[in-house]
C-alpha atoms as a PDB file:
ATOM      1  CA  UNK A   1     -88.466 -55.496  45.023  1.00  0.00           C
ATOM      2  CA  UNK A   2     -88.058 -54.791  48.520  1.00  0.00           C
ATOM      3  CA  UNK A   3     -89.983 -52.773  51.031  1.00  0.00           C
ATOM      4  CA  UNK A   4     -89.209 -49.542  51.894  1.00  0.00           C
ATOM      5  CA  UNK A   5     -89.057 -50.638  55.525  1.00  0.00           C
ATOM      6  CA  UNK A   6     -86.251 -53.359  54.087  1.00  0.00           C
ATOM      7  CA  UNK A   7     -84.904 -50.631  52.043  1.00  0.00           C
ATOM      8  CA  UNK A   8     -84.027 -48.857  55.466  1.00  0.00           C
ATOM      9  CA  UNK A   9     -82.735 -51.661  57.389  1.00  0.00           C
ATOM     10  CA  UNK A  10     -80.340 -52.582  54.213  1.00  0.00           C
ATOM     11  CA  UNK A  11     -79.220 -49.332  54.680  1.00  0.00           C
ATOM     12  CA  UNK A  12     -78.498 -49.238  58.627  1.00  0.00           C
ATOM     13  CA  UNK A  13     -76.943 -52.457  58.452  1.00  0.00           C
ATOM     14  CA  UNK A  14     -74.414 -51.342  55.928  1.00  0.00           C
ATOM     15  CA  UNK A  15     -74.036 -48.022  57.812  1.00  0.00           C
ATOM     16  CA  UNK A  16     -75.130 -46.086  54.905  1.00  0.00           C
ATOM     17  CA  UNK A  17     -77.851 -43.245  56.409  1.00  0.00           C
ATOM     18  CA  UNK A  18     -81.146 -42.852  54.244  1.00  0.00           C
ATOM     19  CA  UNK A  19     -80.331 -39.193  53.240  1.00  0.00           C
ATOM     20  CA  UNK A  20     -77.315 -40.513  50.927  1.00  0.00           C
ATOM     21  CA  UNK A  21     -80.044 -42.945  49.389  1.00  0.00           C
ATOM     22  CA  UNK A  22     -82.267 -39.647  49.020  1.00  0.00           C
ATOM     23  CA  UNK A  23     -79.977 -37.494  47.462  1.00  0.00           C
ATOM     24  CA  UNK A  24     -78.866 -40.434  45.422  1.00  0.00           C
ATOM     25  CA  UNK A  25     -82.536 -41.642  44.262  1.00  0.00           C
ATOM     26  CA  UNK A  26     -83.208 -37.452  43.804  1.00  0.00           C
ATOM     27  CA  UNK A  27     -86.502 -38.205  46.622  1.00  0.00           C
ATOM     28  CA  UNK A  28     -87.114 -35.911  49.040  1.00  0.00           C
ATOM     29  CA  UNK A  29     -86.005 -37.071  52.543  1.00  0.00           C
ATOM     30  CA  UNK A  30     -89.446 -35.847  54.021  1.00  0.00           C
ATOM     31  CA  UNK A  31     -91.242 -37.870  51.767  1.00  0.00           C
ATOM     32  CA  UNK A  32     -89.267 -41.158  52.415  1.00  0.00           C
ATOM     33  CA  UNK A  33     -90.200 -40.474  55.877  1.00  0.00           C
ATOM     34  CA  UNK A  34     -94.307 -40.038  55.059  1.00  0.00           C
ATOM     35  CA  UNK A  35     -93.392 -43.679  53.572  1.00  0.00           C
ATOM     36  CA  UNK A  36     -91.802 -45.254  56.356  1.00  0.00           C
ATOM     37  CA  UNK A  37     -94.580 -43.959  59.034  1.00  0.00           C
ATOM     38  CA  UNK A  38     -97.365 -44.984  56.601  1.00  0.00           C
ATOM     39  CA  UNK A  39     -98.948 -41.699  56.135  1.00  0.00           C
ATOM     40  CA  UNK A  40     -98.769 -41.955  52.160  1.00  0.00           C
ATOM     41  CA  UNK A  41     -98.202 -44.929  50.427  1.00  0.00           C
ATOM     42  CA  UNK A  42     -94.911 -45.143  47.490  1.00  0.00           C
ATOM     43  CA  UNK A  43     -95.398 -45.608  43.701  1.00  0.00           C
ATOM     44  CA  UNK A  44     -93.255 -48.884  43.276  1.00  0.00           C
ATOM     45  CA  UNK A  45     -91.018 -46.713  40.569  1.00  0.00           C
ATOM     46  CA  UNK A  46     -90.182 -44.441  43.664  1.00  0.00           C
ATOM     47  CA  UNK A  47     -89.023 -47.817  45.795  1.00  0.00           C
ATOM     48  CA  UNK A  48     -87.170 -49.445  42.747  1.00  0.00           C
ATOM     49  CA  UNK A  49     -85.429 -45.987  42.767  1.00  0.00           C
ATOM     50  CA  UNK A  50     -84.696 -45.987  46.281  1.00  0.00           C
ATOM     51  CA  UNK A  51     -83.862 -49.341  45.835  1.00  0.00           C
ATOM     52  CA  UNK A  52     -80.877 -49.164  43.281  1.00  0.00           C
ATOM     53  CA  UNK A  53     -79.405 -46.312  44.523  1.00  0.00           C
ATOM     54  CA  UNK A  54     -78.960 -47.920  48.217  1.00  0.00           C
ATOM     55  CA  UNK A  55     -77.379 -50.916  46.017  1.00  0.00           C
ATOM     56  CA  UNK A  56     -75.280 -48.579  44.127  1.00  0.00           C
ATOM     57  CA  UNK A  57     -74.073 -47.400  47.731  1.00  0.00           C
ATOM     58  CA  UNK A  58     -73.221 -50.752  48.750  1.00  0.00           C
ATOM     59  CA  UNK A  59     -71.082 -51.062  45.650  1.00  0.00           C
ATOM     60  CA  UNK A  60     -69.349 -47.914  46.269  1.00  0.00           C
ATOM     61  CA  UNK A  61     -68.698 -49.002  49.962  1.00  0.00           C
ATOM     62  CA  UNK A  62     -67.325 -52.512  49.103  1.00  0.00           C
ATOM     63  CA  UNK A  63     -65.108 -51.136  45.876  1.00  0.00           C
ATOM     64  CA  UNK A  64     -63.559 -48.697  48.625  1.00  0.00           C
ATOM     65  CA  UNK A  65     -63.061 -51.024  51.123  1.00  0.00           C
ATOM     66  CA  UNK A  66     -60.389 -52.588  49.315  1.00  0.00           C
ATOM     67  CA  UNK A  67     -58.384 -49.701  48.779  1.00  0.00           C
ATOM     68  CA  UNK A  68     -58.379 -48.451  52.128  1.00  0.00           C
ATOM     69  CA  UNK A  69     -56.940 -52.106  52.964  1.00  0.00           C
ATOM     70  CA  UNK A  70     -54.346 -52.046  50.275  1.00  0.00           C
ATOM     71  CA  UNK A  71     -53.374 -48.492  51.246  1.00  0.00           C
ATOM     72  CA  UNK A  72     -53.118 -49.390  55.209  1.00  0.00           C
ATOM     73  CA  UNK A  73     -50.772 -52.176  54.169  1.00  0.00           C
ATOM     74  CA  UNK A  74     -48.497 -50.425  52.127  1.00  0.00           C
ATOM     75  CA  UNK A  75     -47.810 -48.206  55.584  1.00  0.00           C
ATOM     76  CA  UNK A  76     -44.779 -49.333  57.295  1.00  0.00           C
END
């Protein structure tokens, strides 16, 4: 399992913003941010959750990545 701090810099290096991985994980942006500044401490269920949907993300991104390819090169 990875830190919600990793969690976050997973995301920014993939260019995926941590309100997709919110609405995604169904967690309340404001409380993701009471997380990252240390204010409250996550239940590890609530960072596994956080966790698979920014993987689910990546997947998306990388299964449409491909397809935008294959559709630029069918362009004359």
């Amino acid at each position: 399992m990875n830190s919600i701090h990793d969690i976050r810099d997973m995301a920014r290096l993939h260019k995926i913003q941590m309100k997709q991985v919110c609405a995604l994980a169904q967690i309340q942006q404001p409380q993701v941010s009471r997380w990252l500044s240390g204010a409250v401490d996550p239940l590890w269920c609530s960072v596994n959750q956080m966790e698979a949907a920014l993987f689910a993300l990546i997947e998306q991104q990388g299964q449409q990545a491909p397809a935008a390819a294959d559709a630029a090169a069918a362009q004359p």
